[in-house]
PDB file of N, CA and C in Angstrom:
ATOM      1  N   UNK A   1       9.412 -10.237   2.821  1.00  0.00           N
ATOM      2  CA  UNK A   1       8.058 -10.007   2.377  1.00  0.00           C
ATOM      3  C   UNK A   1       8.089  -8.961   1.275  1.00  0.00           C
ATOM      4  N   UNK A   2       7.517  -9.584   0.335  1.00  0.00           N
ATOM      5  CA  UNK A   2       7.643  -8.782  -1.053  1.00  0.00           C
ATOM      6  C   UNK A   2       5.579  -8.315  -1.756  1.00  0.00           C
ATOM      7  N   UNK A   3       5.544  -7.072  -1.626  1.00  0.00           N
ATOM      8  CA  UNK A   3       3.901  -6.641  -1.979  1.00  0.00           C
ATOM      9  C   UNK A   3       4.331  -6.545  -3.572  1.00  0.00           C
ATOM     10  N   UNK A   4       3.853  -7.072  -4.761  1.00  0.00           N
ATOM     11  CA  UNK A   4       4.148  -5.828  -5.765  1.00  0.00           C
ATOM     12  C   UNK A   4       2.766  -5.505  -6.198  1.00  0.00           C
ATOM     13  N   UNK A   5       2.868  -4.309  -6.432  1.00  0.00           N
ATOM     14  CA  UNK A   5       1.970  -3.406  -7.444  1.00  0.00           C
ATOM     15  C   UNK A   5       2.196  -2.533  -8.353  1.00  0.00           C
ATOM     16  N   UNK A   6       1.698  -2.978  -9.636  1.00  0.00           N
ATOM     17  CA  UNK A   6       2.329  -2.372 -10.789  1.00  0.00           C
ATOM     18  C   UNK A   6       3.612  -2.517 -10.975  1.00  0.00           C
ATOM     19  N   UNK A   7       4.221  -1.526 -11.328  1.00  0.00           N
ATOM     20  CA  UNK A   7       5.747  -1.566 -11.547  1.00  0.00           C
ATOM     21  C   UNK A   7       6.485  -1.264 -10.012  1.00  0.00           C
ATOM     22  N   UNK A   8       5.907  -1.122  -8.667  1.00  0.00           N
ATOM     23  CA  UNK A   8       6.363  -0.868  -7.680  1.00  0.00           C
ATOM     24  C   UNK A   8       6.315  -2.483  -6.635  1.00  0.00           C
ATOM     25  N   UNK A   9       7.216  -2.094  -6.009  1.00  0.00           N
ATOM     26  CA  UNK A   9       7.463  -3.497  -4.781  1.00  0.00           C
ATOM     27  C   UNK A   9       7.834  -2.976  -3.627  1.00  0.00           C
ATOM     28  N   UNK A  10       6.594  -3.008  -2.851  1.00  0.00           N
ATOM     29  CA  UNK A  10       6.872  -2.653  -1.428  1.00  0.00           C
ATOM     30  C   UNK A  10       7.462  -3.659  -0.428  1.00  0.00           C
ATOM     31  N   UNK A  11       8.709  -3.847   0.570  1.00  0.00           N
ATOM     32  CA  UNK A  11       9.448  -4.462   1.098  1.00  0.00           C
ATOM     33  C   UNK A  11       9.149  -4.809   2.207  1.00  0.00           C
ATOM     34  N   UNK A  12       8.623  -3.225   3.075  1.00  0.00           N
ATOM     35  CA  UNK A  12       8.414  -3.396   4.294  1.00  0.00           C
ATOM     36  C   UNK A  12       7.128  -3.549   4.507  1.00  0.00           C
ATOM     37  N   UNK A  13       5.928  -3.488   5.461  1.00  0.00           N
ATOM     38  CA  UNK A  13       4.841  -3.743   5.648  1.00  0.00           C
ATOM     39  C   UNK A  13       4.664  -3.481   7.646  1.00  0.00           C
ATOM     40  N   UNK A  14       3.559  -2.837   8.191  1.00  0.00           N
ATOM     41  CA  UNK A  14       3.324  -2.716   9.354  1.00  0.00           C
ATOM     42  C   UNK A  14       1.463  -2.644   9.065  1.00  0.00           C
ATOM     43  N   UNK A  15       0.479  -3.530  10.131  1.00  0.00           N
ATOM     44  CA  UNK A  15      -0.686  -3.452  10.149  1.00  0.00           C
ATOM     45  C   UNK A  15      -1.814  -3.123  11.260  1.00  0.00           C
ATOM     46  N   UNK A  16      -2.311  -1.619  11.310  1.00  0.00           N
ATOM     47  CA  UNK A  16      -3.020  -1.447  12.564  1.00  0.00           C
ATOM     48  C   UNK A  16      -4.133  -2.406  12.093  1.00  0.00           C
ATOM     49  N   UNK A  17      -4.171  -3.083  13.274  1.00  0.00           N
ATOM     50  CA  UNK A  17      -5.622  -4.124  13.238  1.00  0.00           C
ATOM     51  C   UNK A  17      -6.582  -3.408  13.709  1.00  0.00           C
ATOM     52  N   UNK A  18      -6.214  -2.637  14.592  1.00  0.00           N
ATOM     53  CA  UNK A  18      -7.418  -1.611  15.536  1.00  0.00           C
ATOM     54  C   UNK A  18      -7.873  -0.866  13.751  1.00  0.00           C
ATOM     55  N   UNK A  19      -7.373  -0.213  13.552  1.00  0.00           N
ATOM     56  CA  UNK A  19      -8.218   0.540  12.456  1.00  0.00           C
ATOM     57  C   UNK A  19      -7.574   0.237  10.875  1.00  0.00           C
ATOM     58  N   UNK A  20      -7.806  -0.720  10.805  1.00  0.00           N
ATOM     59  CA  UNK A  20      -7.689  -1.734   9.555  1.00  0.00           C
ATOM     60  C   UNK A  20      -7.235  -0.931   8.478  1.00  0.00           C
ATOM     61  N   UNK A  21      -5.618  -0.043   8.834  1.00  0.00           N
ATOM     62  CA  UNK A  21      -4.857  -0.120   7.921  1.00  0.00           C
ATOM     63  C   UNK A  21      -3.595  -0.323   7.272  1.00  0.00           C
ATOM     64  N   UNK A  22      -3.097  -0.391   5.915  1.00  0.00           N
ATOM     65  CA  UNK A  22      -2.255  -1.538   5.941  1.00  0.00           C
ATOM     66  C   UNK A  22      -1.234  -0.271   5.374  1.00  0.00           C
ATOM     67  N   UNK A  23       0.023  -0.478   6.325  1.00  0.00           N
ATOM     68  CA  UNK A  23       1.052   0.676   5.765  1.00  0.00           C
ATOM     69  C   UNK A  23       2.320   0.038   4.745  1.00  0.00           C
ATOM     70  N   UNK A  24       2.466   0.156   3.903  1.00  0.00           N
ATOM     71  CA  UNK A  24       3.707  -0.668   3.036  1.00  0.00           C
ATOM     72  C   UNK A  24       4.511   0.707   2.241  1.00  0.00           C
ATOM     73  N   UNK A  25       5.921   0.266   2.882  1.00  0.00           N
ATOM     74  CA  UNK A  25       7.044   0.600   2.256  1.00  0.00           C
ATOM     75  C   UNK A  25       8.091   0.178   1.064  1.00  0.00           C
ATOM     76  N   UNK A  26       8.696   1.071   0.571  1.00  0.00           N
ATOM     77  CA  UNK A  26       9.658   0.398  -0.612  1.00  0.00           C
ATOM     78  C   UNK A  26      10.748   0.809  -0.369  1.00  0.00           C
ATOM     79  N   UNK A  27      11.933   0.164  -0.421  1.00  0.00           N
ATOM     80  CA  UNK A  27      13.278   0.731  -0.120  1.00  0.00           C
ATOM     81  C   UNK A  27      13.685   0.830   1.337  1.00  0.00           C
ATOM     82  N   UNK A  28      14.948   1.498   1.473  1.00  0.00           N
ATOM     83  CA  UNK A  28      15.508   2.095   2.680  1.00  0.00           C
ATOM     84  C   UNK A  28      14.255   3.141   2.775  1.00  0.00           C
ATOM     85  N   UNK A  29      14.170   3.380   4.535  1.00  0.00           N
ATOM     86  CA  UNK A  29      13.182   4.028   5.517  1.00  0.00           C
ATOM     87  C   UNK A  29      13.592   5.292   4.980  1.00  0.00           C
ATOM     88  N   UNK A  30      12.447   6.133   4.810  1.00  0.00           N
ATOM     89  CA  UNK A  30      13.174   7.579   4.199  1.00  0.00           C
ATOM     90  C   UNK A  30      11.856   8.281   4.461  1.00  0.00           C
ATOM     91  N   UNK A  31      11.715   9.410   5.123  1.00  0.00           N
ATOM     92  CA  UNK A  31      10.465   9.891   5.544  1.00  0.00           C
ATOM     93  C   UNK A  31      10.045  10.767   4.413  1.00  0.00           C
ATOM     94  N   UNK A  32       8.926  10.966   4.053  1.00  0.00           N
ATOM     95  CA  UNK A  32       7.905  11.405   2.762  1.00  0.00           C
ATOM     96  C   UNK A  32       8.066  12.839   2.813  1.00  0.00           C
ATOM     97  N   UNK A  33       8.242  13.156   1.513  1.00  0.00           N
ATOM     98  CA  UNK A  33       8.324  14.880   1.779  1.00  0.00           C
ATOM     99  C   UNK A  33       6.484  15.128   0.943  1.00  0.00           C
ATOM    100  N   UNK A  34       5.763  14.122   0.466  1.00  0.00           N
ATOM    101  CA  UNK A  34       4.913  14.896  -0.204  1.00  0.00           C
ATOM    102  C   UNK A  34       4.053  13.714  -0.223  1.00  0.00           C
ATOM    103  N   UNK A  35       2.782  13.594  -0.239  1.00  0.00           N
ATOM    104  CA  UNK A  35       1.501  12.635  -0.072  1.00  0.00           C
ATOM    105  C   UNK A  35       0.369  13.033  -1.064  1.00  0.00           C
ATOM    106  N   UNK A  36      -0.582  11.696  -1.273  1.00  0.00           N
ATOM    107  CA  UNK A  36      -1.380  12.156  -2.361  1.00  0.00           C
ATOM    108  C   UNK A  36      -2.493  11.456  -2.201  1.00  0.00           C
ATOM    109  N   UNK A  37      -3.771  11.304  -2.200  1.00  0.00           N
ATOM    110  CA  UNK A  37      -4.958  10.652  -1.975  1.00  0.00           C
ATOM    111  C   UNK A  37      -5.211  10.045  -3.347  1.00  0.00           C
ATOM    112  N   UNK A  38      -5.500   8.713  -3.293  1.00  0.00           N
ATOM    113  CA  UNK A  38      -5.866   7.859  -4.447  1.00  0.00           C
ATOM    114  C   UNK A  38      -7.562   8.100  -4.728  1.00  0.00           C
ATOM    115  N   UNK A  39      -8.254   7.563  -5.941  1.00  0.00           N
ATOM    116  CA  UNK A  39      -9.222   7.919  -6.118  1.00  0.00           C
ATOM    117  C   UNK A  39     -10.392   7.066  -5.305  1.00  0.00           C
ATOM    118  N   UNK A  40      -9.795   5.854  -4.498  1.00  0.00           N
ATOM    119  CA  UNK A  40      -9.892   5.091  -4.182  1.00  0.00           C
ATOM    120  C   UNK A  40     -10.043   5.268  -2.274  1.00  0.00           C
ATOM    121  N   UNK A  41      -8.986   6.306  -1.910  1.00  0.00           N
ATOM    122  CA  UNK A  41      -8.811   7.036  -0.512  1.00  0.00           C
ATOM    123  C   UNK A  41      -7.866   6.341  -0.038  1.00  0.00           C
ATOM    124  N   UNK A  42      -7.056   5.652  -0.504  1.00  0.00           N
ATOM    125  CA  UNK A  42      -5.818   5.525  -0.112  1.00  0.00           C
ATOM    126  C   UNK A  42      -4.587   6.780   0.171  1.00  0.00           C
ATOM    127  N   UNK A  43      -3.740   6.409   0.573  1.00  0.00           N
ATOM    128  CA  UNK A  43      -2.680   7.639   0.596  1.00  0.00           C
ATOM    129  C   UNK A  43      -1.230   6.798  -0.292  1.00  0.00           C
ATOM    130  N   UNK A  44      -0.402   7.598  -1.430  1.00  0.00           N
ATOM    131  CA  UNK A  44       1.052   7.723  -1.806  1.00  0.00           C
ATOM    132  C   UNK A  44       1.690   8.350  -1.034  1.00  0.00           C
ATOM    133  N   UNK A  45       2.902   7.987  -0.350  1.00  0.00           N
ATOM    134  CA  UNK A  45       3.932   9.002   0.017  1.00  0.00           C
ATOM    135  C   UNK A  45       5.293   8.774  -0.742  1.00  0.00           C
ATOM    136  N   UNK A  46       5.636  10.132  -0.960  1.00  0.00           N
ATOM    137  CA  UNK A  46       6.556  10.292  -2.045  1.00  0.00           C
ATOM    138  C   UNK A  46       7.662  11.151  -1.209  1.00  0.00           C
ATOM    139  N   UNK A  47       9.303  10.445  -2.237  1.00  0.00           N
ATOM    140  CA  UNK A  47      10.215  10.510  -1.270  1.00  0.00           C
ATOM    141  C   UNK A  47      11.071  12.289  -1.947  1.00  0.00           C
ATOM    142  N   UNK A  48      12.303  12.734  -1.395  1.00  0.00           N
ATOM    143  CA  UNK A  48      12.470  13.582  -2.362  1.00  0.00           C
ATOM    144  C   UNK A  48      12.363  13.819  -3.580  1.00  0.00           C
ATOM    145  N   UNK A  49      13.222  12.750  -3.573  1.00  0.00           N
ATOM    146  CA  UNK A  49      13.069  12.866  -5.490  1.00  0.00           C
ATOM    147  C   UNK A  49      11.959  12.476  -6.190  1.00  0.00           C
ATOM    148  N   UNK A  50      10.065  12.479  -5.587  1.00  0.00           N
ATOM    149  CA  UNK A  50       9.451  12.409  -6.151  1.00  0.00           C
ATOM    150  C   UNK A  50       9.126  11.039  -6.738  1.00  0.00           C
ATOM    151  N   UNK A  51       9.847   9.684  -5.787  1.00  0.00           N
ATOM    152  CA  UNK A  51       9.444   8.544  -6.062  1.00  0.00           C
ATOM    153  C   UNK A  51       8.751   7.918  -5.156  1.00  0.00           C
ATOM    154  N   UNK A  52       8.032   7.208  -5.581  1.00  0.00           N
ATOM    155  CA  UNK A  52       7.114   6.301  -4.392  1.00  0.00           C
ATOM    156  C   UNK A  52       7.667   5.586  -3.332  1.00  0.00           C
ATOM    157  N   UNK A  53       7.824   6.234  -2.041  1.00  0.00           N
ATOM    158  CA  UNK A  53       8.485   5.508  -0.695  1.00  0.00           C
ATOM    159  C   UNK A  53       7.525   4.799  -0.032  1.00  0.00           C
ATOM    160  N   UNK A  54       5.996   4.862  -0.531  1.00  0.00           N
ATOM    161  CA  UNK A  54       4.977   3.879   0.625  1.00  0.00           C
ATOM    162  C   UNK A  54       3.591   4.245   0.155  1.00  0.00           C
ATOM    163  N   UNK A  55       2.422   3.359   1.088  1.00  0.00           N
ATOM    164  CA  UNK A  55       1.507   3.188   0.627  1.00  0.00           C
ATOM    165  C   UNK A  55       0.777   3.568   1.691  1.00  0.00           C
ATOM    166  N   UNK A  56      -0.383   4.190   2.123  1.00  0.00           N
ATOM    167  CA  UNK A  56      -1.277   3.044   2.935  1.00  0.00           C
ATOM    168  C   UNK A  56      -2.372   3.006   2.179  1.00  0.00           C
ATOM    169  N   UNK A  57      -3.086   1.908   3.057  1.00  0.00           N
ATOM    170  CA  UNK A  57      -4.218   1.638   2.820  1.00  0.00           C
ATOM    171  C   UNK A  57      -5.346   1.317   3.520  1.00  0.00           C
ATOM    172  N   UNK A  58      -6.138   1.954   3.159  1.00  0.00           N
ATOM    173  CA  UNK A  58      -7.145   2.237   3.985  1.00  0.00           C
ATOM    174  C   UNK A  58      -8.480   1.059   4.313  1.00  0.00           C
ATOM    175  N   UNK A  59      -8.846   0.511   5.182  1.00  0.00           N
ATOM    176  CA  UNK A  59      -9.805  -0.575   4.982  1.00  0.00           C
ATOM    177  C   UNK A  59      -9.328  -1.843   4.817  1.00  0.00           C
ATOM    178  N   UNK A  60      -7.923  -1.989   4.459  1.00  0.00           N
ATOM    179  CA  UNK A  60      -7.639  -2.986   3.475  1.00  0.00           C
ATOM    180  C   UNK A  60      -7.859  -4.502   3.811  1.00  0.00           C
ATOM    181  N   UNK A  61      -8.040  -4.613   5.198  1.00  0.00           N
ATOM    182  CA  UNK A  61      -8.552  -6.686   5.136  1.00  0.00           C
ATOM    183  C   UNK A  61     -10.317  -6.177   5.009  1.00  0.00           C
ATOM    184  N   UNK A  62     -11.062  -4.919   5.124  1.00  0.00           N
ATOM    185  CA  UNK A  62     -12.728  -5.350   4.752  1.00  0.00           C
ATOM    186  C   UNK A  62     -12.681  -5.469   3.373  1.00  0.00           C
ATOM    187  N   UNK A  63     -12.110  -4.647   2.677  1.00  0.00           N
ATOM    188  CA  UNK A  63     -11.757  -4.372   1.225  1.00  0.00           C
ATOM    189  C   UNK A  63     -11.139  -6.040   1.024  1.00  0.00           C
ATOM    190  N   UNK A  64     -10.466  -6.639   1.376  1.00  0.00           N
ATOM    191  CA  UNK A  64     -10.082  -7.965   0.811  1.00  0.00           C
ATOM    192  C   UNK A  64     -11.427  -9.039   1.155  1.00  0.00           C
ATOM    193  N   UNK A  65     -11.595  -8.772   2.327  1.00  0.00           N
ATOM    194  CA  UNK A  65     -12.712  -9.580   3.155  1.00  0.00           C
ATOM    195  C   UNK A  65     -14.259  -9.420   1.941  1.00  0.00           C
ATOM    196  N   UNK A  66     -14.082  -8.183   1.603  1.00  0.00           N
ATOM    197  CA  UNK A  66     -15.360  -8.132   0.573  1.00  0.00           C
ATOM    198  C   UNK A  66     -15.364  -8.284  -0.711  1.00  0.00           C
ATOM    199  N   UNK A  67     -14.218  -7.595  -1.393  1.00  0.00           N
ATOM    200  CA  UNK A  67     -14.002  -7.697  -2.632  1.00  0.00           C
ATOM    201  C   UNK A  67     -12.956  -8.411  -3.137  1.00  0.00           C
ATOM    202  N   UNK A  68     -12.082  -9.268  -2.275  1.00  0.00           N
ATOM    203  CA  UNK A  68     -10.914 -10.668  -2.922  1.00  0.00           C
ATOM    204  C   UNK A  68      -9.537  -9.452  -3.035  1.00  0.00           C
ATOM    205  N   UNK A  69      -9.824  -8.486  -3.178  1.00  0.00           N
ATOM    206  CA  UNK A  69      -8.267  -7.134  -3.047  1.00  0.00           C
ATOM    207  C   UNK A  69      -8.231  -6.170  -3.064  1.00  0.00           C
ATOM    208  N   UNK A  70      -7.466  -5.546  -3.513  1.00  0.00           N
ATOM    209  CA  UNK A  70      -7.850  -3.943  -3.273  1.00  0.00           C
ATOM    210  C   UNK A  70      -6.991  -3.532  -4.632  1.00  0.00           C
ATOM    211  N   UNK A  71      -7.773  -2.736  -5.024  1.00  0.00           N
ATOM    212  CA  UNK A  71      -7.333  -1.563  -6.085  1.00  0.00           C
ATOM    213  C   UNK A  71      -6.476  -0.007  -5.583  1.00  0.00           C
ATOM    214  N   UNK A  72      -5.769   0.147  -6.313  1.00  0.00           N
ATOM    215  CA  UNK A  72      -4.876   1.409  -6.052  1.00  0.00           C
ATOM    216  C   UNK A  72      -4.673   1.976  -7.561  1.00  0.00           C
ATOM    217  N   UNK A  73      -4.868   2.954  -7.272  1.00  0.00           N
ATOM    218  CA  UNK A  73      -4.638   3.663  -8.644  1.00  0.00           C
ATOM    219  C   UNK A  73      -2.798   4.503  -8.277  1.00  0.00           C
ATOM    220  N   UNK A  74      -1.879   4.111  -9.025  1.00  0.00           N
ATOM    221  CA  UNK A  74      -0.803   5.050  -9.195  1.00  0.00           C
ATOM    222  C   UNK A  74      -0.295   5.130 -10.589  1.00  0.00           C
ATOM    223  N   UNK A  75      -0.230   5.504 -11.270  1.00  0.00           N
ATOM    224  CA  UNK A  75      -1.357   6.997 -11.584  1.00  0.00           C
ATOM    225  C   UNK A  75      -2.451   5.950 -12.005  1.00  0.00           C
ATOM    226  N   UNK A  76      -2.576   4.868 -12.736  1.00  0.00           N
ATOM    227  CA  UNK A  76      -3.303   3.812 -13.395  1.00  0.00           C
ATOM    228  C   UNK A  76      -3.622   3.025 -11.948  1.00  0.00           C
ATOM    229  N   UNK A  77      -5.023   2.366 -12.413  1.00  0.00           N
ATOM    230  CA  UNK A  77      -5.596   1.766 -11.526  1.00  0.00           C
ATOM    231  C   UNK A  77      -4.418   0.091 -11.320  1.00  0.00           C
ATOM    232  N   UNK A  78      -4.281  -0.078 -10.690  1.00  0.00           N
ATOM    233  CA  UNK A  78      -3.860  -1.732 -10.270  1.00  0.00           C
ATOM    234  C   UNK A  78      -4.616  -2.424  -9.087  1.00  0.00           C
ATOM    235  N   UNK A  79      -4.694  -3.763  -9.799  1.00  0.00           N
ATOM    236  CA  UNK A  79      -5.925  -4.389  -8.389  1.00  0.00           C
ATOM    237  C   UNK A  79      -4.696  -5.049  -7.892  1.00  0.00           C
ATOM    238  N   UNK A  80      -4.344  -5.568  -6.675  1.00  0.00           N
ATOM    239  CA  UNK A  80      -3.670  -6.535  -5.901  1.00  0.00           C
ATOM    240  C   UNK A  80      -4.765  -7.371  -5.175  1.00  0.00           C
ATOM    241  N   UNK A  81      -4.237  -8.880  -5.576  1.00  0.00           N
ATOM    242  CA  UNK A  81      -4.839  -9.882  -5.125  1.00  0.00           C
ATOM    243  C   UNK A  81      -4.439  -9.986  -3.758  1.00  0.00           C
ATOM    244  N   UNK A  82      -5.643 -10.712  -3.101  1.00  0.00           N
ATOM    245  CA  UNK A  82      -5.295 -11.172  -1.489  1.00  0.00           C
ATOM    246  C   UNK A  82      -4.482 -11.527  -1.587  1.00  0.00           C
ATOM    247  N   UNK A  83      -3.785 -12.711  -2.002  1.00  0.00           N
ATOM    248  CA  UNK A  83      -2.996 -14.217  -1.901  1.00  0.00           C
ATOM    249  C   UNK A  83      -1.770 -12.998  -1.877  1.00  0.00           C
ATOM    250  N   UNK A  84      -1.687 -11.821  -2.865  1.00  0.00           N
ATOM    251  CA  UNK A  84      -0.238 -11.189  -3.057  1.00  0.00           C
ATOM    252  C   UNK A  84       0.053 -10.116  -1.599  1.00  0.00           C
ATOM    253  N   UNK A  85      -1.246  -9.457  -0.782  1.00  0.00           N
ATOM    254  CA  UNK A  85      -1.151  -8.603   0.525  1.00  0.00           C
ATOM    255  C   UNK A  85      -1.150  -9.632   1.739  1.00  0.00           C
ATOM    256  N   UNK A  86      -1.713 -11.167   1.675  1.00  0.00           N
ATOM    257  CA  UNK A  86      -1.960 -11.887   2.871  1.00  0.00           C
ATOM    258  C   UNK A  86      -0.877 -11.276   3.693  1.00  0.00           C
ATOM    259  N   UNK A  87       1.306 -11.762   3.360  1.00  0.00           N
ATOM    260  CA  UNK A  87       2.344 -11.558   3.957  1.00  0.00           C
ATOM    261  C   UNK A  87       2.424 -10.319   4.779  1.00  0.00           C
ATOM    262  N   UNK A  88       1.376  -8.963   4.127  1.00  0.00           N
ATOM    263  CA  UNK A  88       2.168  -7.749   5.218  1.00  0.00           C
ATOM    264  C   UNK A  88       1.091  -7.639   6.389  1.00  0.00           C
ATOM    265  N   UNK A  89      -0.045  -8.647   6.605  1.00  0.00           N
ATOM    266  CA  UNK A  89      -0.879  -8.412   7.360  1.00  0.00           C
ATOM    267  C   UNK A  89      -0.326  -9.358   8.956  1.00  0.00           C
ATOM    268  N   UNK A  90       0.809 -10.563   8.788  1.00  0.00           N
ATOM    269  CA  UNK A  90       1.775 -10.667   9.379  1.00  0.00           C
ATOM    270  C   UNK A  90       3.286 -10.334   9.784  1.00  0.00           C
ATOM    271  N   UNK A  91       3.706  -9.168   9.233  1.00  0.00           N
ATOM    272  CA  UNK A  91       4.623  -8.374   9.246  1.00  0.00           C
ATOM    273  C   UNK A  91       4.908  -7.739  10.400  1.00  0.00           C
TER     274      UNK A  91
END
């Protein structure tokens, strides 16, 4: 299962259904030394060296359910289409 957004491709994917949010990883498992709130209220977690190790997202099947995808800003806004998040919501 492959997410991309922007120039990033998240690999892994896990989905609380209870509180509809969608967690996606990139790379080997590497725990976040530093996090960042999107303008949007999402969360970045960033790995040592200051690269993007994961995502979540917040809302993300009402946000698809209402608006067809969800937007993330890193640093620039990017929309991701449903058809491209459907895969991590079975993950």
């Amino acid at each position: 299962m492959k997410v991309p957004i922007g120039n990033l491709t998240f690999d892994h994917a896990s989905y609380d259904k209870e509180g509809d949010v969608l967690y996606l990883h990139a790379g080997e498992s590497a725990a976040a030394t530093e996090s960042e709130e999107t303008p949007e209220g999402h969360v970045l977690r960033y790995g040592r060296e200051g690269n993007v190790v994961g995502l979540t997202i917040i809302n993300a099947r009402w946000l698809i359910d209402r608006e067809g995808g969800v937007t993330v800003t890193l640093p620039e806004a990017r929309r991701v289409e449903a058809e491209d998040l459907e895969p991590a919501f079975t993950s």
